[in-house]
C-alpha atoms as a PDB file:
ATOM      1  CA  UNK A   1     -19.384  -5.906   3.851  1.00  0.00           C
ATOM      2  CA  UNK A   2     -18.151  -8.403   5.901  1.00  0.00           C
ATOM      3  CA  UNK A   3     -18.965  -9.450   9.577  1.00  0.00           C
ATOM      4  CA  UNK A   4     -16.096 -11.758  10.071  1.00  0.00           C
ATOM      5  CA  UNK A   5     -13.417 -10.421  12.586  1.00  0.00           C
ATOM      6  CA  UNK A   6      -9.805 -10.540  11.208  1.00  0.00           C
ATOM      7  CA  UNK A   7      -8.640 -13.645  12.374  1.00  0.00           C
ATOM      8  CA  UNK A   8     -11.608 -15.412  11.362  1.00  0.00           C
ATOM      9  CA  UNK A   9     -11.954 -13.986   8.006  1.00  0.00           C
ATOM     10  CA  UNK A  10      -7.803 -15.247   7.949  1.00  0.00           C
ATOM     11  CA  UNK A  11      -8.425 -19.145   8.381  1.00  0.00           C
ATOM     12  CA  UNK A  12     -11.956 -18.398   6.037  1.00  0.00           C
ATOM     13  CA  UNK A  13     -10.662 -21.311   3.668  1.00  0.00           C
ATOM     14  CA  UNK A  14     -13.395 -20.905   1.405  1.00  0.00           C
ATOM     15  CA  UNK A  15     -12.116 -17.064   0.547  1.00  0.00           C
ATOM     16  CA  UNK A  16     -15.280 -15.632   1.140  1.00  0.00           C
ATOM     17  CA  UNK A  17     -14.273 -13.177   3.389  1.00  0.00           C
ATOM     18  CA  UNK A  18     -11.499 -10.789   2.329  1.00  0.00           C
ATOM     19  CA  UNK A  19      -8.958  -9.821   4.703  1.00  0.00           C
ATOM     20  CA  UNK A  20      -7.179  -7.066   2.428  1.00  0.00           C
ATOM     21  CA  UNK A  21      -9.107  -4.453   3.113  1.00  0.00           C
ATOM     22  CA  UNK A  22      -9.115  -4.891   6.503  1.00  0.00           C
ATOM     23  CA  UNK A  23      -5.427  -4.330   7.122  1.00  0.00           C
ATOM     24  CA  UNK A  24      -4.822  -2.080   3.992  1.00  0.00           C
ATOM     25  CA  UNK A  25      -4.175   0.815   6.191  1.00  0.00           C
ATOM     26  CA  UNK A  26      -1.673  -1.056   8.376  1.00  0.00           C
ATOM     27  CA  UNK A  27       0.143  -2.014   4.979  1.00  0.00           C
ATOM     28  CA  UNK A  28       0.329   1.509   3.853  1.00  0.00           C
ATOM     29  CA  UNK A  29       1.375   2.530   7.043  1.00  0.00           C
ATOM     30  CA  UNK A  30       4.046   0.068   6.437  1.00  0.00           C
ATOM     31  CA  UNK A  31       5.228   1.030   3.097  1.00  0.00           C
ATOM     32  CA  UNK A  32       5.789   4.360   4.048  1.00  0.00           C
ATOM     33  CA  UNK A  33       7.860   3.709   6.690  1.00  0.00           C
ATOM     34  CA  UNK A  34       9.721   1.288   4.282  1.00  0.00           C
ATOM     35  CA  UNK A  35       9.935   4.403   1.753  1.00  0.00           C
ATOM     36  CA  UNK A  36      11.329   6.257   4.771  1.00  0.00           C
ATOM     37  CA  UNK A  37      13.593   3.944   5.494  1.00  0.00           C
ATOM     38  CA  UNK A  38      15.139   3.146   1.604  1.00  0.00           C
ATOM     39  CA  UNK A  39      15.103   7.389   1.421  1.00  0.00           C
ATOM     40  CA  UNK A  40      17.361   8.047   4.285  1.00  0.00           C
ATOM     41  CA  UNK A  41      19.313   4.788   3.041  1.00  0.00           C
ATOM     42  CA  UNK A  42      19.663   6.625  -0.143  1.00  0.00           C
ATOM     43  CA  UNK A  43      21.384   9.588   1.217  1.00  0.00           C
ATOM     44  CA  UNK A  44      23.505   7.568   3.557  1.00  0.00           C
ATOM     45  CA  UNK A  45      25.088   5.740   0.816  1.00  0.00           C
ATOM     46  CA  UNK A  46      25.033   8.935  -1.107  1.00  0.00           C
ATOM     47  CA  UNK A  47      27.340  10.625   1.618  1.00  0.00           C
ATOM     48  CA  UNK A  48      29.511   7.859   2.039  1.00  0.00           C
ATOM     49  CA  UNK A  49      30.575   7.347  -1.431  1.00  0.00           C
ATOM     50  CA  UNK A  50      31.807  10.774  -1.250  1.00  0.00           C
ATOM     51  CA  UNK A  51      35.351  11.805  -0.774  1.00  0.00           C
ATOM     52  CA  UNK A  52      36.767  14.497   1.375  1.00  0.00           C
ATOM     53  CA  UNK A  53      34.971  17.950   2.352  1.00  0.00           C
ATOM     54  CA  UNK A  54      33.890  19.700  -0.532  1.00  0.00           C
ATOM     55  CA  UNK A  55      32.578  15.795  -2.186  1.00  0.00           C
ATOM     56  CA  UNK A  56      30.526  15.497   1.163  1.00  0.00           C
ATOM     57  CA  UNK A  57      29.209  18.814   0.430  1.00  0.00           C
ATOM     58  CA  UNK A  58      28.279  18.389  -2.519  1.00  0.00           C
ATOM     59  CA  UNK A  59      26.399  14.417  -1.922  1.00  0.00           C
ATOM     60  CA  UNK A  60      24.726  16.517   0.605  1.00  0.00           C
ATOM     61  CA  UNK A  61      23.328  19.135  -2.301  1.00  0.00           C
ATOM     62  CA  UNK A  62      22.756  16.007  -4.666  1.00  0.00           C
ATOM     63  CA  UNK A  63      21.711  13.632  -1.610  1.00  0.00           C
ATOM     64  CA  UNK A  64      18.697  15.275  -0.396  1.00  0.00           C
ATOM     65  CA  UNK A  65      16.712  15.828  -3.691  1.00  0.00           C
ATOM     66  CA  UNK A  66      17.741  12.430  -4.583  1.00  0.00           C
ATOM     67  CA  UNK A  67      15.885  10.895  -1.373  1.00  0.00           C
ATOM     68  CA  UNK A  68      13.140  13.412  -1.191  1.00  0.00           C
ATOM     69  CA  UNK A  69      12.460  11.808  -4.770  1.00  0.00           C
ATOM     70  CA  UNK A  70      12.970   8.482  -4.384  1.00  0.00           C
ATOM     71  CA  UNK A  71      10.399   8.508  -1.350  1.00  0.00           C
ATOM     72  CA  UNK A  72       7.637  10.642  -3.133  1.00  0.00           C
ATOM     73  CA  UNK A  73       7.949   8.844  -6.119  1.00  0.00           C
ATOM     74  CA  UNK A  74       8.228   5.459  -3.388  1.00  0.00           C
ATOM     75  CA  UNK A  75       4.935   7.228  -1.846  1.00  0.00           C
ATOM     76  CA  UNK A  76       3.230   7.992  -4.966  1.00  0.00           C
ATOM     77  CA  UNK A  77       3.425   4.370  -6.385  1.00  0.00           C
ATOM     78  CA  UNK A  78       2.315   2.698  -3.187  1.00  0.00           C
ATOM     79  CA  UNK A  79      -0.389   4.678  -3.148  1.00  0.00           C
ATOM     80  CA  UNK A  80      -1.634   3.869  -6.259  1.00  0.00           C
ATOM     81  CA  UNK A  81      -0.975   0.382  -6.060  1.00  0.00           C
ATOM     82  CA  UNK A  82      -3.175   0.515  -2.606  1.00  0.00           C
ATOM     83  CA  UNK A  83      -6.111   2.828  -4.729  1.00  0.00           C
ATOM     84  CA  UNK A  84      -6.224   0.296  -7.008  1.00  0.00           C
ATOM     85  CA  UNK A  85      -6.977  -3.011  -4.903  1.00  0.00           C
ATOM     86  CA  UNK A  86      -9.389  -1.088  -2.740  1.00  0.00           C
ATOM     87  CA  UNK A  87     -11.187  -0.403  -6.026  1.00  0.00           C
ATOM     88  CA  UNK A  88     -10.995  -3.746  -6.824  1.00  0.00           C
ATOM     89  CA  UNK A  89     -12.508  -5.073  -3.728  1.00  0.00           C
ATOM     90  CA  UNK A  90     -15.142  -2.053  -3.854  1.00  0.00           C
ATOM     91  CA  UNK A  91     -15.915  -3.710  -7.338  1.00  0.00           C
ATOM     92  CA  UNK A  92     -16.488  -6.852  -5.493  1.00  0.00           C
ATOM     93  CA  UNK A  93     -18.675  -5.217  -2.935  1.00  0.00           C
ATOM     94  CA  UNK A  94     -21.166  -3.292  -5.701  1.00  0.00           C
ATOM     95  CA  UNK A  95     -21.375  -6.401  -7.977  1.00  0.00           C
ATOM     96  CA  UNK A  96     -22.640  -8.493  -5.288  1.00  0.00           C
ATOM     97  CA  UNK A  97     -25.001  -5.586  -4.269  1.00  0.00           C
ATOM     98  CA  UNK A  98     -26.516  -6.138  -8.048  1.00  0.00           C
ATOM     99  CA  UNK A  99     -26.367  -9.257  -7.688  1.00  0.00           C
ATOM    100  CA  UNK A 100     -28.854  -9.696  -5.036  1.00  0.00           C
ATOM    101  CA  UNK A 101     -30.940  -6.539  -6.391  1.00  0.00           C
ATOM    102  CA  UNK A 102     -31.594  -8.459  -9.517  1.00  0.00           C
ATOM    103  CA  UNK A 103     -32.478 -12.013  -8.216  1.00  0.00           C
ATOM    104  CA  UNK A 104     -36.525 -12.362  -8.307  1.00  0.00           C
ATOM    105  CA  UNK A 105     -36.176 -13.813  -4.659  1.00  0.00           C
ATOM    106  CA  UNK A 106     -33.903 -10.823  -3.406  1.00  0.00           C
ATOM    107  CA  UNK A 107     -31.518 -13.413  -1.592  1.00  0.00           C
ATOM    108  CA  UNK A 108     -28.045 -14.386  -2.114  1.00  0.00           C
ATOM    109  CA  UNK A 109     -27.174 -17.423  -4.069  1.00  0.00           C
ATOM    110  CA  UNK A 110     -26.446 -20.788  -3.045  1.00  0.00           C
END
């Protein structure tokens, strides 16, 4: 891993220091609040294109499944999107492990 803090691995110009998976919580964080956000957005809009009592009742019995999918499926893609550029960066990480196991001198490369 990395020793850099975060804003020193964020003006690294030579990108040898990875900032991603320092703030990758923070981002997920954020994109669950966002799928929060778009869900109850969702039923809002829902409700108001309804007409009169019985059409508010029945966005309400449509609304609520609708959101609660829309943010778990929101939820679920996020999270694999996030799964799949820690494993990337992990990747990263292990191959310049091998890297410096296989090198007759042990160190890293210039």
């Amino acid at each position: 891993m990395n020793n850099k803090g975060l804003v020193a691995s964020l003006f690294d110009l030579s990108f040898t220091h990875f900032i991603t998976p320092k703030i990758q919580k923070f981002l997920y964080a954020l994109l669950l609040l966002g799928s929060g956000v778009g869900a109850v957005l969702l039923l809002f809009t829902i409700i108001g294109m309804a007409g009169g009592f019985f059409g508010k009742v029945g966005a309400l019995l449509v609304g609520v499944p609708a959101a609660g999918a829309f943010f778990l499926l929101l939820a679920m893609w996020f999270r694999v999107t996030m799964e799949i550029l820690i494993v990337a960066f992990r990747a990263v990480d292990y191959l310049r492990e091998i890297a410096t196991s296989v090198r007759p001198d042990g160190g890293p490369s210039a």
